[in-house]
C-alpha atoms as a PDB file:
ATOM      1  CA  UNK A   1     132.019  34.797  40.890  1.00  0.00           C
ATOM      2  CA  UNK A   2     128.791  35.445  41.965  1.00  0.00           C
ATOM      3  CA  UNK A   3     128.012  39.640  41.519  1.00  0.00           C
ATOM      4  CA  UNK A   4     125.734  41.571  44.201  1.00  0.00           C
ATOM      5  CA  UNK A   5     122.963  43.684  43.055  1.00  0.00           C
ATOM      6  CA  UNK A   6     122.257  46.561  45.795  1.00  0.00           C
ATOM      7  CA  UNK A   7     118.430  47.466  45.763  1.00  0.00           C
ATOM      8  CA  UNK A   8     116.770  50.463  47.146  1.00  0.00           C
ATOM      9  CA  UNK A   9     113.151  50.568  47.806  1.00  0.00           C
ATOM     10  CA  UNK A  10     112.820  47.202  47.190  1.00  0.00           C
ATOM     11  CA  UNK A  11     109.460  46.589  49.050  1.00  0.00           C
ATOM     12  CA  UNK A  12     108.070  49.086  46.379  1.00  0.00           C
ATOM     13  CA  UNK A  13     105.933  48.873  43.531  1.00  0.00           C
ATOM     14  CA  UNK A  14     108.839  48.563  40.644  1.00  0.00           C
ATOM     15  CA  UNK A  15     110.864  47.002  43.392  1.00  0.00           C
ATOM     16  CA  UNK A  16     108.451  44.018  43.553  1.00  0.00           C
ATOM     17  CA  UNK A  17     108.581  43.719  39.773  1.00  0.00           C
ATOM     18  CA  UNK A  18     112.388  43.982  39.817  1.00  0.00           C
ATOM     19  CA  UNK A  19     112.788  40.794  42.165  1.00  0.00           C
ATOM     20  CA  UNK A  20     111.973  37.587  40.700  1.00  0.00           C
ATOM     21  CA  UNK A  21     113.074  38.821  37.083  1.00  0.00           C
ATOM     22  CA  UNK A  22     116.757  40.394  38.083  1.00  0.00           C
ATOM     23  CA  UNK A  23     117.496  37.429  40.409  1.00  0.00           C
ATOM     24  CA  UNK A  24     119.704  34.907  38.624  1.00  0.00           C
ATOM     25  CA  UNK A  25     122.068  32.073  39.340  1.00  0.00           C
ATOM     26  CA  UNK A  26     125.653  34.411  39.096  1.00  0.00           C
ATOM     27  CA  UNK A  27     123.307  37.426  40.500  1.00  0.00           C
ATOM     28  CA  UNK A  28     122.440  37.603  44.655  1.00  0.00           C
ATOM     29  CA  UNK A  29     119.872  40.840  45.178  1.00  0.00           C
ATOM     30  CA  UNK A  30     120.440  42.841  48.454  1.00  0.00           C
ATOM     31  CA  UNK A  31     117.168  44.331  48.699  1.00  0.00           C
ATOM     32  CA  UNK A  32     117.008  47.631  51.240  1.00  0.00           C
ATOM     33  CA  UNK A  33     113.936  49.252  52.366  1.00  0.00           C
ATOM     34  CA  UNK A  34     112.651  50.707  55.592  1.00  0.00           C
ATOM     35  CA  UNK A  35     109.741  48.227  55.199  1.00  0.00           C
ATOM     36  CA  UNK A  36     110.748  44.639  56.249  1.00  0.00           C
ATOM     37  CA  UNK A  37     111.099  42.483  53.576  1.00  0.00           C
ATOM     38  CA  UNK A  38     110.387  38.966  55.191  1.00  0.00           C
ATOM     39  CA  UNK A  39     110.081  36.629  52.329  1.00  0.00           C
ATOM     40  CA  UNK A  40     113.423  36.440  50.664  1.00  0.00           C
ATOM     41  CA  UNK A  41     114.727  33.763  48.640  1.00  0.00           C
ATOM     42  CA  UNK A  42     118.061  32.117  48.661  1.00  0.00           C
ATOM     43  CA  UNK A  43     119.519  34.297  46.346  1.00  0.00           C
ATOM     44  CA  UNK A  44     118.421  38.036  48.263  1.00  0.00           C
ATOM     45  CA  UNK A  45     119.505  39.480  51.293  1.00  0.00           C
ATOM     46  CA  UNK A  46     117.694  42.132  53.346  1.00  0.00           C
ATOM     47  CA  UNK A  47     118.777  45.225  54.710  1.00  0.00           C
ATOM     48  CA  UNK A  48     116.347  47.097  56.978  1.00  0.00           C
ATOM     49  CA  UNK A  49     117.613  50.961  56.710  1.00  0.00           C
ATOM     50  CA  UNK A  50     116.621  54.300  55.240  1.00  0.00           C
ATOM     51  CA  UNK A  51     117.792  55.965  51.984  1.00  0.00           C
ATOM     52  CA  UNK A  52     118.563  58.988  54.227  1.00  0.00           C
ATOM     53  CA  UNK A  53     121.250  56.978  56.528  1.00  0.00           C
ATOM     54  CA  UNK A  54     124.975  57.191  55.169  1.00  0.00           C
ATOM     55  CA  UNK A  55     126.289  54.872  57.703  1.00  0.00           C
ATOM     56  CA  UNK A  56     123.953  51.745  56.992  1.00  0.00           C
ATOM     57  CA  UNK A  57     123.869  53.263  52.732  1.00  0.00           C
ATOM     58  CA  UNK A  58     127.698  52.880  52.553  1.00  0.00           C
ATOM     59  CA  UNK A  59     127.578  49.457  54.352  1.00  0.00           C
ATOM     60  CA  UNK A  60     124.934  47.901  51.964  1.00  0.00           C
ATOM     61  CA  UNK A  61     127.032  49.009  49.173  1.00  0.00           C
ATOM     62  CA  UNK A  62     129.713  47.010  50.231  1.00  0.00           C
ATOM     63  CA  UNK A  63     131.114  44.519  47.654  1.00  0.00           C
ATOM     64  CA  UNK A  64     127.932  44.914  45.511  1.00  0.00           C
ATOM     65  CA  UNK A  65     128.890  45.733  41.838  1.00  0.00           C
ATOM     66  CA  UNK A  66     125.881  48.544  41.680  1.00  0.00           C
ATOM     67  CA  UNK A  67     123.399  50.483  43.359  1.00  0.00           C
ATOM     68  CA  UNK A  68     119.815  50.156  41.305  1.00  0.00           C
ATOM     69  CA  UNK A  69     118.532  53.348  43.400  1.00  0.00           C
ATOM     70  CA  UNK A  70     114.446  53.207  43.885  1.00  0.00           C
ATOM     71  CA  UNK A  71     114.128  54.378  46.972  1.00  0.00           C
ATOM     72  CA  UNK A  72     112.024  57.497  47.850  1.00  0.00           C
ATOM     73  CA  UNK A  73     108.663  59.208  47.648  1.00  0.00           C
ATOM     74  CA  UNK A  74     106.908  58.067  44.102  1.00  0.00           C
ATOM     75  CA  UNK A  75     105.052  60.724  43.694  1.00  0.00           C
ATOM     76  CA  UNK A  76     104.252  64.708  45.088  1.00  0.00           C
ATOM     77  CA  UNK A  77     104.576  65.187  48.596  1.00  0.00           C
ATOM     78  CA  UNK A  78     105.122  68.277  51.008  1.00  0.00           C
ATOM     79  CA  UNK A  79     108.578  69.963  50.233  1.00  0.00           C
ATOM     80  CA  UNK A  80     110.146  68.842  53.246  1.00  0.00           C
ATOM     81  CA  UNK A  81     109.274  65.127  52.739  1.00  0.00           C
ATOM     82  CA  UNK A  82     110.897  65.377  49.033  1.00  0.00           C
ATOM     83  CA  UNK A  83     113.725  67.128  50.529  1.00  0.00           C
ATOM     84  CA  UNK A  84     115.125  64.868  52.687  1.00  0.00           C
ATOM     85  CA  UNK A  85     113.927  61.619  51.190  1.00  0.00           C
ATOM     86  CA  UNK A  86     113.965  62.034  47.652  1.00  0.00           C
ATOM     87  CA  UNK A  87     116.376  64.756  47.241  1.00  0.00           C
ATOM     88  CA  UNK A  88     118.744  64.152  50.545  1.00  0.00           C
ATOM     89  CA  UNK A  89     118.109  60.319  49.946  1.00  0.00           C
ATOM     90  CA  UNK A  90     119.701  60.229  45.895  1.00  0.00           C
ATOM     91  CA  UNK A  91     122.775  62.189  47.482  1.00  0.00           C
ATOM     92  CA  UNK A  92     123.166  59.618  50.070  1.00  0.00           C
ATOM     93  CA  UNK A  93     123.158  56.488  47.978  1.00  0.00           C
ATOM     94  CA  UNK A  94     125.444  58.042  45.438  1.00  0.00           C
ATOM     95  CA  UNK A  95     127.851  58.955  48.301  1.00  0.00           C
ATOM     96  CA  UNK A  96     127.417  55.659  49.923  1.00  0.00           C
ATOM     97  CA  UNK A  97     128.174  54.283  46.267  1.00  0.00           C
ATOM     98  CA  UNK A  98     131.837  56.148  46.368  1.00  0.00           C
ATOM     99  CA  UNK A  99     132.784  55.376  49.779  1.00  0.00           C
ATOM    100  CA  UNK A 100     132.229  51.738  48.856  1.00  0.00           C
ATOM    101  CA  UNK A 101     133.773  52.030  46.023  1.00  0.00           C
ATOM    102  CA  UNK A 102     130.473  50.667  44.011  1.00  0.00           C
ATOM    103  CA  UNK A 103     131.456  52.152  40.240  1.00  0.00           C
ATOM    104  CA  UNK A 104     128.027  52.085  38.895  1.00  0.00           C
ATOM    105  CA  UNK A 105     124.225  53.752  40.358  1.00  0.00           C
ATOM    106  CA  UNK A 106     120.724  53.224  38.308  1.00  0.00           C
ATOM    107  CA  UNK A 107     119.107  55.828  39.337  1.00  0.00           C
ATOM    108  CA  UNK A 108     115.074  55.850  38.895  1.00  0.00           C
ATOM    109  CA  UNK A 109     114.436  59.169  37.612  1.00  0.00           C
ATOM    110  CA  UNK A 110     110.911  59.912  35.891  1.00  0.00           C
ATOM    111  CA  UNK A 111     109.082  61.300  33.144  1.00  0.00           C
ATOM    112  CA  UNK A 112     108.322  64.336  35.391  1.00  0.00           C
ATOM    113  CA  UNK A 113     111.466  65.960  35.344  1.00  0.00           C
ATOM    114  CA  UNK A 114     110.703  67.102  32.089  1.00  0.00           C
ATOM    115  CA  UNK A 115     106.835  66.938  32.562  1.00  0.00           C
ATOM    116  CA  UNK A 116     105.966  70.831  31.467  1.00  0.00           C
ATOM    117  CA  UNK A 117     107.962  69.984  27.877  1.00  0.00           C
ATOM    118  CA  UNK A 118     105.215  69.896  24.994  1.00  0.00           C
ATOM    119  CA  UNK A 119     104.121  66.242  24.144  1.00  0.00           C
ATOM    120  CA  UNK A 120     105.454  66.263  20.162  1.00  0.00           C
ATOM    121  CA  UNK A 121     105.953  63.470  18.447  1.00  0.00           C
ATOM    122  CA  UNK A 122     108.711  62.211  19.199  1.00  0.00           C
ATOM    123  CA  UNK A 123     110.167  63.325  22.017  1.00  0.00           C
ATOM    124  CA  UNK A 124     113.961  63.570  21.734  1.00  0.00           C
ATOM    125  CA  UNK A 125     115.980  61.356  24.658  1.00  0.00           C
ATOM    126  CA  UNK A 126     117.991  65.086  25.486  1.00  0.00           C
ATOM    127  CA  UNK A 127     114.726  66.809  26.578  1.00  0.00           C
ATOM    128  CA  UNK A 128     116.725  69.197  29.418  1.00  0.00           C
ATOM    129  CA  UNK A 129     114.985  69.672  33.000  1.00  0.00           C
ATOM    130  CA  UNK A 130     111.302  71.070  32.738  1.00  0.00           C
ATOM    131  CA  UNK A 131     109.915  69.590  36.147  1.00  0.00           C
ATOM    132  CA  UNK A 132     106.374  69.635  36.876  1.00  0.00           C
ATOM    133  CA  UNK A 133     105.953  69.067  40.456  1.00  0.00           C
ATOM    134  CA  UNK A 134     108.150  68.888  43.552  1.00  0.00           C
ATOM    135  CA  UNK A 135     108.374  65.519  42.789  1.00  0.00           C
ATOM    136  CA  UNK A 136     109.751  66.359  39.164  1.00  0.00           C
ATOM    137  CA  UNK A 137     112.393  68.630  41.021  1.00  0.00           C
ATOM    138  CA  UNK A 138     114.001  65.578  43.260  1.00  0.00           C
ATOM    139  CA  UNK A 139     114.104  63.541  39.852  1.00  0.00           C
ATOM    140  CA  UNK A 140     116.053  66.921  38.011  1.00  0.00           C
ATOM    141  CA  UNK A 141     117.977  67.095  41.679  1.00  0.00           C
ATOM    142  CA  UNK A 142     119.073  63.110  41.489  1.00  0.00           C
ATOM    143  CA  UNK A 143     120.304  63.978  37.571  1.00  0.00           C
ATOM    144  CA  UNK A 144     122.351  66.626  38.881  1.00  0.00           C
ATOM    145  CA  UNK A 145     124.049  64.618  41.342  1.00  0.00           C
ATOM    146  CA  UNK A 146     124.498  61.834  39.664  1.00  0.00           C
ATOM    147  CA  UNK A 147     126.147  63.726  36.487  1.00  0.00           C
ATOM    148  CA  UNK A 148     128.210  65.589  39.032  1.00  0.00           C
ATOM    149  CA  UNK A 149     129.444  62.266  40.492  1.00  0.00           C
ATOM    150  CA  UNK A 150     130.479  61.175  37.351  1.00  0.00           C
ATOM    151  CA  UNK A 151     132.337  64.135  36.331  1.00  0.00           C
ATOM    152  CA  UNK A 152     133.859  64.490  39.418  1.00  0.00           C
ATOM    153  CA  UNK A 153     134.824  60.667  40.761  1.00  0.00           C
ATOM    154  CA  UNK A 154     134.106  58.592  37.269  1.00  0.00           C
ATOM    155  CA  UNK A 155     131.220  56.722  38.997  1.00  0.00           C
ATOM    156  CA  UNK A 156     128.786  55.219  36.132  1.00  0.00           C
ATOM    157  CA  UNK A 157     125.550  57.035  36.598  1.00  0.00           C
ATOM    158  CA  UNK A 158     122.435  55.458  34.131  1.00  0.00           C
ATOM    159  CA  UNK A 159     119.001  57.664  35.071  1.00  0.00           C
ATOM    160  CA  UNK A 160     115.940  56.125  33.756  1.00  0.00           C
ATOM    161  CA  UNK A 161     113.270  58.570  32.930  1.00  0.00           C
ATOM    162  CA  UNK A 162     110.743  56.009  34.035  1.00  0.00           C
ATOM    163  CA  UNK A 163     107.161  56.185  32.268  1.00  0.00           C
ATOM    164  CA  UNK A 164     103.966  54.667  33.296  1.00  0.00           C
ATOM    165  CA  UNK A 165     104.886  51.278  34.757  1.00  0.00           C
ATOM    166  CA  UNK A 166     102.145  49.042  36.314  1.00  0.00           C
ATOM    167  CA  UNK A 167     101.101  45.483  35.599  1.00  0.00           C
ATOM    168  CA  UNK A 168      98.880  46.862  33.060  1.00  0.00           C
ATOM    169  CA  UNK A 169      98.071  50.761  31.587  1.00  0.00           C
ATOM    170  CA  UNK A 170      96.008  52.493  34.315  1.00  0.00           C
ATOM    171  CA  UNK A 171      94.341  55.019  32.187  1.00  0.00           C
ATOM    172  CA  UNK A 172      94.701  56.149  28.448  1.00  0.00           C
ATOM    173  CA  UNK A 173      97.892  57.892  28.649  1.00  0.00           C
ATOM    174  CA  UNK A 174      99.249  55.108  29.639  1.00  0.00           C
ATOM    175  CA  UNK A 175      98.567  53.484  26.514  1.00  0.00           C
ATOM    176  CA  UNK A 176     101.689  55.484  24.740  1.00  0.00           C
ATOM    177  CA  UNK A 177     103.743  55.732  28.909  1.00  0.00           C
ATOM    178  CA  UNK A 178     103.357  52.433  29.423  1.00  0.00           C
ATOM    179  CA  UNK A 179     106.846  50.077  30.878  1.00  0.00           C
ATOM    180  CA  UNK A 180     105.572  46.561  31.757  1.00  0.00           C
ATOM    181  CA  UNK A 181     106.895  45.028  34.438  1.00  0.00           C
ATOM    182  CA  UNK A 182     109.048  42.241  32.115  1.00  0.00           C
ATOM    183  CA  UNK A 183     110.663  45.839  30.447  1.00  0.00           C
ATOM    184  CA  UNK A 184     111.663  47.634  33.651  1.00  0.00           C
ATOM    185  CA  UNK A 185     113.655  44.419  34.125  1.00  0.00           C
ATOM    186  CA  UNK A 186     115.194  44.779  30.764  1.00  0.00           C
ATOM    187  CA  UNK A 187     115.990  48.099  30.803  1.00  0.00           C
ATOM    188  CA  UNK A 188     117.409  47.909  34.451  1.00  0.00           C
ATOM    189  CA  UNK A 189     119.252  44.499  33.769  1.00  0.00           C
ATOM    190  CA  UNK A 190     120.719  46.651  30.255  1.00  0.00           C
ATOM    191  CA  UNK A 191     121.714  49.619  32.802  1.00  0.00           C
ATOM    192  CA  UNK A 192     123.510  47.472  34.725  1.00  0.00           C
ATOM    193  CA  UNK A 193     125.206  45.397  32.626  1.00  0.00           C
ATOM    194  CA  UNK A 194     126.438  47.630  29.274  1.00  0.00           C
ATOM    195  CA  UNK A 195     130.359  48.287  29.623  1.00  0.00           C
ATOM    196  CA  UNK A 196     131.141  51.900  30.338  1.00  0.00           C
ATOM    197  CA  UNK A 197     127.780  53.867  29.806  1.00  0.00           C
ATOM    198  CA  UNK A 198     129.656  57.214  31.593  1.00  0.00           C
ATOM    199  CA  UNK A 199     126.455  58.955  32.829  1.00  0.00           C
ATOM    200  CA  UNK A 200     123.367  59.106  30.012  1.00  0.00           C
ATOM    201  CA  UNK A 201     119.732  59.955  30.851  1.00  0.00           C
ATOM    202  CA  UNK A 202     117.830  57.150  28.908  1.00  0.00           C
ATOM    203  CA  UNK A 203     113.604  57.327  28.679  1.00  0.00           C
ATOM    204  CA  UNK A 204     111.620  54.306  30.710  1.00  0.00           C
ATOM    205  CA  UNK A 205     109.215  52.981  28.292  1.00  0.00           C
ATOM    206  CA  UNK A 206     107.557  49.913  26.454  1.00  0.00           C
ATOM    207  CA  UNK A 207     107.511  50.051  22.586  1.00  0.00           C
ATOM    208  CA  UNK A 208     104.038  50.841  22.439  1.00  0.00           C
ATOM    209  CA  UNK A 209     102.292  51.428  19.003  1.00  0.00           C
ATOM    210  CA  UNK A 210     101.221  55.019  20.616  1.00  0.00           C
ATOM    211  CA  UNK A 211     104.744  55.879  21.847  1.00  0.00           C
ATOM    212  CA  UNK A 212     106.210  59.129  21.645  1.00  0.00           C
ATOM    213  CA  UNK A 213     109.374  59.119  23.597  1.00  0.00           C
ATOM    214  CA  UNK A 214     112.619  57.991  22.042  1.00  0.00           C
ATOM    215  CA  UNK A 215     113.875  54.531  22.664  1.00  0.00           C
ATOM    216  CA  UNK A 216     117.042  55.732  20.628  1.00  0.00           C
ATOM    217  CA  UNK A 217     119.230  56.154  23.742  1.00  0.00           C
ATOM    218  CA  UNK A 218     118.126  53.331  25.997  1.00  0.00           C
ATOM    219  CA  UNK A 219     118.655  50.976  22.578  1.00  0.00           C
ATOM    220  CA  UNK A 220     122.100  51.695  22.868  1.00  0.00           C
ATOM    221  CA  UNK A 221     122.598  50.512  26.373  1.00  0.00           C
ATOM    222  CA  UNK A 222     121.449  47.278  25.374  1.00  0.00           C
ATOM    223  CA  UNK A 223     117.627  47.332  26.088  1.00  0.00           C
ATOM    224  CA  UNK A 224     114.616  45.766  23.623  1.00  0.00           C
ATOM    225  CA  UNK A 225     111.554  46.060  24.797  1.00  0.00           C
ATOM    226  CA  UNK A 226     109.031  43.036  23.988  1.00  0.00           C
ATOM    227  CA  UNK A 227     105.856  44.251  25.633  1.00  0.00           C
ATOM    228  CA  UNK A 228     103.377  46.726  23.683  1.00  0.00           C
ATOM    229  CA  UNK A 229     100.110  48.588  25.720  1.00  0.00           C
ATOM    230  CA  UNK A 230      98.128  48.284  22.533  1.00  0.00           C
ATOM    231  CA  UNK A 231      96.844  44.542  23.431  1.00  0.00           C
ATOM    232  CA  UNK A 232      94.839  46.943  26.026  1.00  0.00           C
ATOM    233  CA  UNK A 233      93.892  49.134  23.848  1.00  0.00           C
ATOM    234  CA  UNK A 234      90.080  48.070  23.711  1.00  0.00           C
ATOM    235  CA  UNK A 235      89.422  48.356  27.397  1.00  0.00           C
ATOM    236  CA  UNK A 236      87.464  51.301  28.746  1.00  0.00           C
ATOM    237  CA  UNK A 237      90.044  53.117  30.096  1.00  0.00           C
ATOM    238  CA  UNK A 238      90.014  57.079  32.076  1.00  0.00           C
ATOM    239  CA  UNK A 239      91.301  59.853  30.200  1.00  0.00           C
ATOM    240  CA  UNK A 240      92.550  63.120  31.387  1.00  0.00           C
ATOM    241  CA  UNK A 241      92.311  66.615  29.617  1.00  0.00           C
ATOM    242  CA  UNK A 242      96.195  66.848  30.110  1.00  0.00           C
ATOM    243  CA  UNK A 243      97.286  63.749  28.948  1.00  0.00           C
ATOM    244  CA  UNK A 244      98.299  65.028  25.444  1.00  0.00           C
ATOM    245  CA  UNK A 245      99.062  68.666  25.531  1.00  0.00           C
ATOM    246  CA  UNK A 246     102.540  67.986  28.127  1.00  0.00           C
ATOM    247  CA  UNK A 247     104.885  65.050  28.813  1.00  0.00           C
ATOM    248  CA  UNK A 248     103.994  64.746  32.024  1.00  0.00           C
ATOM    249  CA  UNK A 249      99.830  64.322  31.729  1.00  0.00           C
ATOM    250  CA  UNK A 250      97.870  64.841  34.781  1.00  0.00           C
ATOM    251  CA  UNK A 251     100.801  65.930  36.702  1.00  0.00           C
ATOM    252  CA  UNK A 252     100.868  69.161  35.098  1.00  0.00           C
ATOM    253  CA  UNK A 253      97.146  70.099  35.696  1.00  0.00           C
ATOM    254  CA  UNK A 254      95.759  72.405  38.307  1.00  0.00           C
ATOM    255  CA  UNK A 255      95.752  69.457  41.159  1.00  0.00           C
ATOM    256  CA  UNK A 256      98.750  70.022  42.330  1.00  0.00           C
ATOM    257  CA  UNK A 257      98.656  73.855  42.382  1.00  0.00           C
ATOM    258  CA  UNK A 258      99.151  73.713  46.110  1.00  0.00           C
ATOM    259  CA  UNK A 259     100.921  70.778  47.240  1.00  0.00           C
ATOM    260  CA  UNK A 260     100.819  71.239  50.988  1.00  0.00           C
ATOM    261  CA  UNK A 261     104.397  72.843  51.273  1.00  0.00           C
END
């Protein structure tokens, strides 16, 4: 029998990646965005809804066998924007999740909710919460709530403290933050398929000669990456003062000292 993958923010960046490499013949994609998504194939179905609506959340998760949870603001935004989409959004999907009675979320955390930690080499997989933007504190918030939904209804909860991930390194941090596109789809495809994984926090990242995070914990859900950013290595790339004094780069630099709020 043919199992039902439940995609939020599908029309996005990682979402676009996700879809032709997820898809498979025992595997239908119901892709959900509040962007249109007009150009599905025979094996996706489209759902036309926000993150922030229980009612049409809890009827997408129907039947599917989990939640892969992108969905949201990628990146720092005025308080009340993160509040109700990124923040309000995460608790609505894992509700929806347990009313359906889905038993597993991925949920797309990031490298920001533990952006102000020192960038050592390595950095452990257990790194606890040091946010470093609004946008760090939805991705700490989402943890929360999805270890609290384990604990407290035994739904599977996988977080993926997604890296750099773009069809190619953007800049020289990237280099060592790098997930390709073909490794999100591993990783994801791991998350969703390893028996029992409880809830785990698991870094997002390509083994990249320059890597410092741990792949320790996302090796044991399955995942092996096959891409490395070092075949860019030679290109001319932007660097940022930040990028190697925090986990987070950029994002903890004085740019976002006053986010709009």
């Amino acid at each position: 029998m043919a199992e039902t993958l439940l995609v939020t923010g599908a029309a996005g960046r990682i979402g676009g990646m996700l879809r032709p490499r997820l898809v498979r013949a025992d595997r239908t994609l119901r892709l959900l965005d509040v962007v249109a998504i007009d150009d599905p194939t025979d094996r996706e179905e489209v759902v036309t809804a926000s993150v922030t609506d229980l009612d049409a959340l809890t009827e997408a998760c129907r039947g599917a066998a989990a939640v892969v949870h992108l969905g949201g603001i990628s990146g720092e935004a005025a308080w009340s924007e993160i509040l109700e989409v990124n923040i309000g959004g995460t608790f609505t999907v894992l509700e929806a999740a347990r009313r359906a009675g889905v038993p597993r979320v991925v949920f797309a955390s990031s490298n920001h909710a533990v952006g102000f930690h020192p960038a050592v080499d390595p950095v452990p997989d257990d790194l606890p919460p040091r946010p470093d933007t609004l946008y760090g504190v939805s991705k700490v918030t989402g943890e929360a709530l999805g270890s609290l939904y384990h604990d407290r209804y035994g739904l599977d909860v996988v977080c993926l403290r997604i890296g750099t991930c773009f069809e190619e390194p953007p800049d020289a941090r990237a280099l060592a933050t790098w997930l390709s596109p073909d490794d999100v789809a591993r990783l994801v495809d791991a998350a969703v398929t390893v028996r029992a994984p409880g809830f785990r926090v698991v870094w997002g990242v390509s083994d990249n000669t320059r890597r410092r995070w741990s792949l320790t914990a996302a090796a044991e859900l399955g995942y092996r990456s096959g891409d490395d950013a070092e075949v860019f290595a030679d290109r001319d790339l932007p660097t940022d003062p930040w990028t190697d004094a925090f986990v987070g780069g950029g994002f903890c630099g004085p740019r976002y000292d006053e986010p709009g709020i």
